[in-house]
C-alpha atoms as a PDB file:
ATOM      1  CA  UNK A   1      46.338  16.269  95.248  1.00  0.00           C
ATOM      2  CA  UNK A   2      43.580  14.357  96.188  1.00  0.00           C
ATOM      3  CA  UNK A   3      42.285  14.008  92.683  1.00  0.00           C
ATOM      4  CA  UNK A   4      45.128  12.747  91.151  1.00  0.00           C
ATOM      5  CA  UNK A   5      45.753   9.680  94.345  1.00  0.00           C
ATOM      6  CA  UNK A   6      41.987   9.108  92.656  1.00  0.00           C
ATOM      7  CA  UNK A   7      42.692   8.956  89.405  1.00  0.00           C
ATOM      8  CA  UNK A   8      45.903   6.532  90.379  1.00  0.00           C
ATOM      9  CA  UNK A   9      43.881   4.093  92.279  1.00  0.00           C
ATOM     10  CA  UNK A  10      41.112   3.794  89.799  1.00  0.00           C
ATOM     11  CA  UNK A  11      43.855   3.458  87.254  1.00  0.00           C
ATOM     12  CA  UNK A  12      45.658   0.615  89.547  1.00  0.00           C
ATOM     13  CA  UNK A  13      42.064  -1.141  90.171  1.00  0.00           C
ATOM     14  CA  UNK A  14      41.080  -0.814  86.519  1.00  0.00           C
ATOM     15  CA  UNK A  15      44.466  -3.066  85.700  1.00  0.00           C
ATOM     16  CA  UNK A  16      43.871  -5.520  88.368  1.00  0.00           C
ATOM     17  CA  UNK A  17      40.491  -6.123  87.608  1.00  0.00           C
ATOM     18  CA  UNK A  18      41.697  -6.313  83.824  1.00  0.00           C
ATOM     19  CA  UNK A  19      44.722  -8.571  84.306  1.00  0.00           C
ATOM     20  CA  UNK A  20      43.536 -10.767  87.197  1.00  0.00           C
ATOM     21  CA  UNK A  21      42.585 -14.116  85.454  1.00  0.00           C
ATOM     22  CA  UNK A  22      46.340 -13.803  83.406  1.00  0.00           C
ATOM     23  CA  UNK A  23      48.521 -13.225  86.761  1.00  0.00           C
ATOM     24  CA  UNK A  24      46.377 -15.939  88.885  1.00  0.00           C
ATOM     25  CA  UNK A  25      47.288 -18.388  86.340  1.00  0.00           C
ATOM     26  CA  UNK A  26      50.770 -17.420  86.090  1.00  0.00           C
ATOM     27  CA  UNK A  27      50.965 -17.511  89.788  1.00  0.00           C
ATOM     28  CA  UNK A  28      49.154 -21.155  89.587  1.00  0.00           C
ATOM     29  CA  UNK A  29      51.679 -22.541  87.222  1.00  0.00           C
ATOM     30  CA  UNK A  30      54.653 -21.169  89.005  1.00  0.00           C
ATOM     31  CA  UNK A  31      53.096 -22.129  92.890  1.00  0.00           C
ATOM     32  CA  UNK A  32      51.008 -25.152  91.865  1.00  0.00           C
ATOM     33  CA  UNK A  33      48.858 -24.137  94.262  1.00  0.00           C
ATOM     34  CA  UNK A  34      45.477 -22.078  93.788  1.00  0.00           C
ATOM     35  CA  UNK A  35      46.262 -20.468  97.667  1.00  0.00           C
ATOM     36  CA  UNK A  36      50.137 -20.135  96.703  1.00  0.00           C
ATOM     37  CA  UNK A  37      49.458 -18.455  94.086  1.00  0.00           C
ATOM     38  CA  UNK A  38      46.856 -15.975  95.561  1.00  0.00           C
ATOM     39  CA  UNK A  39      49.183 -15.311  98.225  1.00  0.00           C
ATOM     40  CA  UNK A  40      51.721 -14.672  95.291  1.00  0.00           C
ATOM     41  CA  UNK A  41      49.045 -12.452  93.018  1.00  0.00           C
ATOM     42  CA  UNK A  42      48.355 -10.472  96.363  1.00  0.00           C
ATOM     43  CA  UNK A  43      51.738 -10.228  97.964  1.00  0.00           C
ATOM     44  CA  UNK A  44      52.591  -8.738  94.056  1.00  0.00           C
ATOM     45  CA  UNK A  45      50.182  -6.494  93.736  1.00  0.00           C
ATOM     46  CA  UNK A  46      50.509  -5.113  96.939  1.00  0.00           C
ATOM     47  CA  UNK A  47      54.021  -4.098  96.190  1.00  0.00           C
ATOM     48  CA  UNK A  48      53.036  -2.483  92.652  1.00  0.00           C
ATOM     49  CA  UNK A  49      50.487  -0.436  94.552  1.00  0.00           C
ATOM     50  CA  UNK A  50      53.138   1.509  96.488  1.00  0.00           C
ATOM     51  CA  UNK A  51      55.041   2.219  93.234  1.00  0.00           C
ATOM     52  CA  UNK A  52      52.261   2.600  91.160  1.00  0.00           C
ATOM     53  CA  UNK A  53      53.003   6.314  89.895  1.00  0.00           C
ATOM     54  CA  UNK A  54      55.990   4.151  88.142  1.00  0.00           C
ATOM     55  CA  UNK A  55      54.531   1.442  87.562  1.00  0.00           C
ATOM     56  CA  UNK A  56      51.767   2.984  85.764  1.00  0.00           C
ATOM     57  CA  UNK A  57      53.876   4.977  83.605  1.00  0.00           C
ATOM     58  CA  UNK A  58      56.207   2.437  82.423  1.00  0.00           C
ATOM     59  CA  UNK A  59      56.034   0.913  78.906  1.00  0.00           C
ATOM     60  CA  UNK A  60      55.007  -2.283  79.504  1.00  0.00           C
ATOM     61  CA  UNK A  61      53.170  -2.286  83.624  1.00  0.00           C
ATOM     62  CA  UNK A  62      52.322  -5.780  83.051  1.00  0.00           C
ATOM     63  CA  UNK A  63      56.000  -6.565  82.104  1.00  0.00           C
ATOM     64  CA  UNK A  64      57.037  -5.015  85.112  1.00  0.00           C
ATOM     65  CA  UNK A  65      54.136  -6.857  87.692  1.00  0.00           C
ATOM     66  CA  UNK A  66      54.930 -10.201  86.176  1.00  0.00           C
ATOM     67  CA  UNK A  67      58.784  -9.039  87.246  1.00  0.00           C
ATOM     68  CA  UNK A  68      57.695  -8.095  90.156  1.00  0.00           C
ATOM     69  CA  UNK A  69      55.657 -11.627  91.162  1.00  0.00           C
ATOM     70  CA  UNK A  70      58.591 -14.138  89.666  1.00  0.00           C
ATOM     71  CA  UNK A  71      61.301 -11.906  91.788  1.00  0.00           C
ATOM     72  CA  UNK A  72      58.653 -12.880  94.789  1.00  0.00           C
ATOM     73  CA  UNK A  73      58.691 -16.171  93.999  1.00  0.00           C
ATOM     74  CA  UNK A  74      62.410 -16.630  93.305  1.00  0.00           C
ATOM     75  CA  UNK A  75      62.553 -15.385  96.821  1.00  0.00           C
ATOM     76  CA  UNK A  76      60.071 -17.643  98.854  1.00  0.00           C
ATOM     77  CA  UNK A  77      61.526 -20.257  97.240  1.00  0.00           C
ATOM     78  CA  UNK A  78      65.315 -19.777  98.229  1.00  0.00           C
ATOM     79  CA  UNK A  79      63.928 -19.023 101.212  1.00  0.00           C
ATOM     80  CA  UNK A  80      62.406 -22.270 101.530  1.00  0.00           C
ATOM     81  CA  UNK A  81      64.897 -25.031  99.805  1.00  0.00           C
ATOM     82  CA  UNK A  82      62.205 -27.693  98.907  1.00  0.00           C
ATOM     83  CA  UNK A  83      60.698 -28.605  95.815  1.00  0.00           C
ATOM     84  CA  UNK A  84      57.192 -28.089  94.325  1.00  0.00           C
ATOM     85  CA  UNK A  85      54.760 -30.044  95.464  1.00  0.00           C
ATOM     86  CA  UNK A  86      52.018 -31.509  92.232  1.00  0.00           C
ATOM     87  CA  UNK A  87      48.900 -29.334  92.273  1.00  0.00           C
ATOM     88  CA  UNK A  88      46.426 -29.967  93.949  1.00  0.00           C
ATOM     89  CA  UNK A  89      43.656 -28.064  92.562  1.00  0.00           C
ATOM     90  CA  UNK A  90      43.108 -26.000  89.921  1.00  0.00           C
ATOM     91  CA  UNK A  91      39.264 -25.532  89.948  1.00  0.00           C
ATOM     92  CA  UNK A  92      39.123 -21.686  91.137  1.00  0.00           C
ATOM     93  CA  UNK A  93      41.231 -20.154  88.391  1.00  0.00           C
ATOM     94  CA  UNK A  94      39.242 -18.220  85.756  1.00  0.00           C
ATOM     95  CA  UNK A  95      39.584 -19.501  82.144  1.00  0.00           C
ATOM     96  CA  UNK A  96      40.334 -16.850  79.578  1.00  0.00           C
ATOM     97  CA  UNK A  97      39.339 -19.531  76.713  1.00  0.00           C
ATOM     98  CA  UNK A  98      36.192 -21.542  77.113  1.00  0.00           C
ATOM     99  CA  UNK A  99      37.230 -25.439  76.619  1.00  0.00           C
ATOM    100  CA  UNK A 100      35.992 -27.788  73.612  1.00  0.00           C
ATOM    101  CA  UNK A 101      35.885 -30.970  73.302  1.00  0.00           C
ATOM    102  CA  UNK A 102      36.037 -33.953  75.696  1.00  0.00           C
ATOM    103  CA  UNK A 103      36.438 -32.539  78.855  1.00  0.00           C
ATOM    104  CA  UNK A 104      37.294 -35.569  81.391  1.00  0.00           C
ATOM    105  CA  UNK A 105      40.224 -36.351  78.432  1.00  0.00           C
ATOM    106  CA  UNK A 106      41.279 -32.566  78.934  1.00  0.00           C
ATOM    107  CA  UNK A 107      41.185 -32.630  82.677  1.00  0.00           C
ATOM    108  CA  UNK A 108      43.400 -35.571  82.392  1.00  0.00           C
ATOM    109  CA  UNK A 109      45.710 -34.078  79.964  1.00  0.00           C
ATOM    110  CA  UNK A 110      45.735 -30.940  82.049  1.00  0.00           C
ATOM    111  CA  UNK A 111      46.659 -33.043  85.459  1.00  0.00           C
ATOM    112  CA  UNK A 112      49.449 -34.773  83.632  1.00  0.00           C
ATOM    113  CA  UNK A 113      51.311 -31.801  82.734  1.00  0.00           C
ATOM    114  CA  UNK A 114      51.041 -29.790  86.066  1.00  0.00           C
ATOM    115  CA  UNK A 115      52.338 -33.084  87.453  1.00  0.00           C
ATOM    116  CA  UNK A 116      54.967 -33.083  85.146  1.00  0.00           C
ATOM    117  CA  UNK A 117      55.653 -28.849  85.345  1.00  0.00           C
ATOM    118  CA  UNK A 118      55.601 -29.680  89.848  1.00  0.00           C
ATOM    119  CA  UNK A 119      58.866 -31.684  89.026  1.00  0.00           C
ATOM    120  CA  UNK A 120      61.049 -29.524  87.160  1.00  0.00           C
ATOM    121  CA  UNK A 121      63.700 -27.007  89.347  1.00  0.00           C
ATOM    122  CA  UNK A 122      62.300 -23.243  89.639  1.00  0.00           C
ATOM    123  CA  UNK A 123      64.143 -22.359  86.905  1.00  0.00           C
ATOM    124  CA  UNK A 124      63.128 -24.397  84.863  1.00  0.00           C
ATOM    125  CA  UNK A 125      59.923 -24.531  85.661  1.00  0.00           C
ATOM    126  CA  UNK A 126      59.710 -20.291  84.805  1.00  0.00           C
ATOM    127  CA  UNK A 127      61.136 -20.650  81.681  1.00  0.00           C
ATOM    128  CA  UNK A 128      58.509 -22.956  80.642  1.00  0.00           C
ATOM    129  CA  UNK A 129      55.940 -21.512  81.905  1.00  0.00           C
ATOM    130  CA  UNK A 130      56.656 -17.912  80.416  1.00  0.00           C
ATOM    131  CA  UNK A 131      57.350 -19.148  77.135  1.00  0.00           C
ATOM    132  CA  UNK A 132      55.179 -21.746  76.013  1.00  0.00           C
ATOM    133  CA  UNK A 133      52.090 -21.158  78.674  1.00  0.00           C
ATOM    134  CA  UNK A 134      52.137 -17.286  78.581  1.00  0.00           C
ATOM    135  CA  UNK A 135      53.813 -17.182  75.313  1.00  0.00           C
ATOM    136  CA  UNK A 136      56.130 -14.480  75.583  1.00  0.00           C
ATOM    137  CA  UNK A 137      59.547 -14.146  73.752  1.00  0.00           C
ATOM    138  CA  UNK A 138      62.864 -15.402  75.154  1.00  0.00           C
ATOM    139  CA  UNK A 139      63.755 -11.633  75.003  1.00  0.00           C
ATOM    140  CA  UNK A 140      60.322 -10.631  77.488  1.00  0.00           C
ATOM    141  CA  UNK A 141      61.072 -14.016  78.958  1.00  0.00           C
ATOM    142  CA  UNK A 142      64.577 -13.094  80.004  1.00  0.00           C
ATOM    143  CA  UNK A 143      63.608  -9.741  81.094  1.00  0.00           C
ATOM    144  CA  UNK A 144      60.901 -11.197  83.369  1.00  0.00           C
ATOM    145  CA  UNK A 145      63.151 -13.937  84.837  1.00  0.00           C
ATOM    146  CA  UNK A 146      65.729 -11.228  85.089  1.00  0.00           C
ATOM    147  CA  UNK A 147      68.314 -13.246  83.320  1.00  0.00           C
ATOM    148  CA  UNK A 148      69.944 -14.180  79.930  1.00  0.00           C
ATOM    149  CA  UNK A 149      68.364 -14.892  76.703  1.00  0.00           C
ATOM    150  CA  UNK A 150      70.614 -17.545  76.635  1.00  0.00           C
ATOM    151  CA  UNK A 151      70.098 -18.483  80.299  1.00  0.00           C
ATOM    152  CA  UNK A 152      66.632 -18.770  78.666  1.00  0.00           C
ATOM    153  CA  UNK A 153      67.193 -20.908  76.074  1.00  0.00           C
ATOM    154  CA  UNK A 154      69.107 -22.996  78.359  1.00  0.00           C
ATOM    155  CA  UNK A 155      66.086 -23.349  81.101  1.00  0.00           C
ATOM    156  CA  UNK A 156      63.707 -24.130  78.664  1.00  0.00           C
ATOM    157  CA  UNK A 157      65.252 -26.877  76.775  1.00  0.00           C
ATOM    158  CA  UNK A 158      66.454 -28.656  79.644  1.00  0.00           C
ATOM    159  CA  UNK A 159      62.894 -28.491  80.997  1.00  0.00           C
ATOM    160  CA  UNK A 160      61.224 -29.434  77.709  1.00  0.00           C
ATOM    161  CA  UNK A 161      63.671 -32.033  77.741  1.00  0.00           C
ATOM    162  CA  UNK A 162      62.479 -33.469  80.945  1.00  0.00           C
ATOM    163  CA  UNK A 163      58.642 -32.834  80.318  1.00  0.00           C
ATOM    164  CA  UNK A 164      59.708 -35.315  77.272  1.00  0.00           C
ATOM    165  CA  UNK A 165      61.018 -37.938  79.232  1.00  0.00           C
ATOM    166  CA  UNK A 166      58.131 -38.031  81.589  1.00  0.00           C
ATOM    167  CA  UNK A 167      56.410 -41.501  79.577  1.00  0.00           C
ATOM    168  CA  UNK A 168      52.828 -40.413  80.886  1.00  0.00           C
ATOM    169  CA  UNK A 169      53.001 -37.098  79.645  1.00  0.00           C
ATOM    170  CA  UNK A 170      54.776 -37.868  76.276  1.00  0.00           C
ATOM    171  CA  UNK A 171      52.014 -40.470  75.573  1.00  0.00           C
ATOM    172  CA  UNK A 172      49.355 -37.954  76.624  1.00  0.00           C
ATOM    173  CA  UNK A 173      50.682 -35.413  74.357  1.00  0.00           C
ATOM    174  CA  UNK A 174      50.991 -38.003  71.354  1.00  0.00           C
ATOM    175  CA  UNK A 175      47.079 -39.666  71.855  1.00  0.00           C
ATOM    176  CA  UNK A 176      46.166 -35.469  72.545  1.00  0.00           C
ATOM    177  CA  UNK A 177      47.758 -34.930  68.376  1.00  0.00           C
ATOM    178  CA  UNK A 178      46.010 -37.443  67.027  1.00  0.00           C
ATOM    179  CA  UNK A 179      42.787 -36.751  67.605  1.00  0.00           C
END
């Protein structure tokens, strides 16, 4: 019995230590804040621990933690009733792709757009972020947001949409394709 609890936690610590940088800044861009979304990360994982005999076994456990960490998030914020605050600072998270280039251009460019992500609804704002920061399909999408591919479809264009009619950003993103 003992051996097996082992085997589990090393197991559970092995995919923490693996997936870390990847749910921080999913927690970042849904929070906007680098404490938020430790809190978040923590609060998450802390749950998944209990469970993680399921967790472990089923066919996608990082499908289910990121399921786990928007569900926590959805809740805080109902809880709550405000909106996202810009954030404030991003300088803790760990990059999974070193940066090129001019870097106080890229700082700017990155500022704008969390700006920009801080003033869409929660919604919104997780559609986004799943599917063009963390890439995922509308179909993973939908099963992490625990909704619709439509309902999807629907979040994400209306928060492109806005992201698009933000001036700063739009001419940020057009000077950022020509160069």
């Amino acid at each position: 019995m003992g051996d097996r609890k082992k085997a589990r936690d090393e197991e559970f610590q092995s995919f923490v230590v693996g997936r870390w940088p990847r749910l921080m800044r999913t927690a970042f861009l849904l929070t906007g804040e680098q404490h938020a979304a430790e809190d978040l990360v923590q609060s998450t994982l802390e749950q998944v621990y209990v469970a993680w005999r399921r967790v472990g076994s089923a066919d996608d456990p990082e499908a289910y933690v990121r399921r786990v960490m928007i569900n926590a998030h959805a809740r805080k914020h109902r809880r709550r009733l405000k909106e996202f605050l810009a954030p404030k600072d991003d300088s803790g998270l760990v990059r999974e792709v070193a940066d090129t280039g001019d870097r106080m251009s890229q700082a700017d460019d990155r500022s704008a757009l969390l700006k920009a992500l801080a003033q869409l609804p929660a919604r919104q704002r997780e559609a986004v972020v799943l599917r063009y920061w963390e890439d995922l399909t509308e179909t993973q999408t939908a099963e992490a947001m625990g909704c619709s591919v439509g309902t999807v479809k629907s979040n994400a264009a209306k928060g492109i949409a806005k992201l698009r009619a933000i001036p700063g950003l739009a001419e940020t993103v057009t000077q950022g394709g020509r160069k």
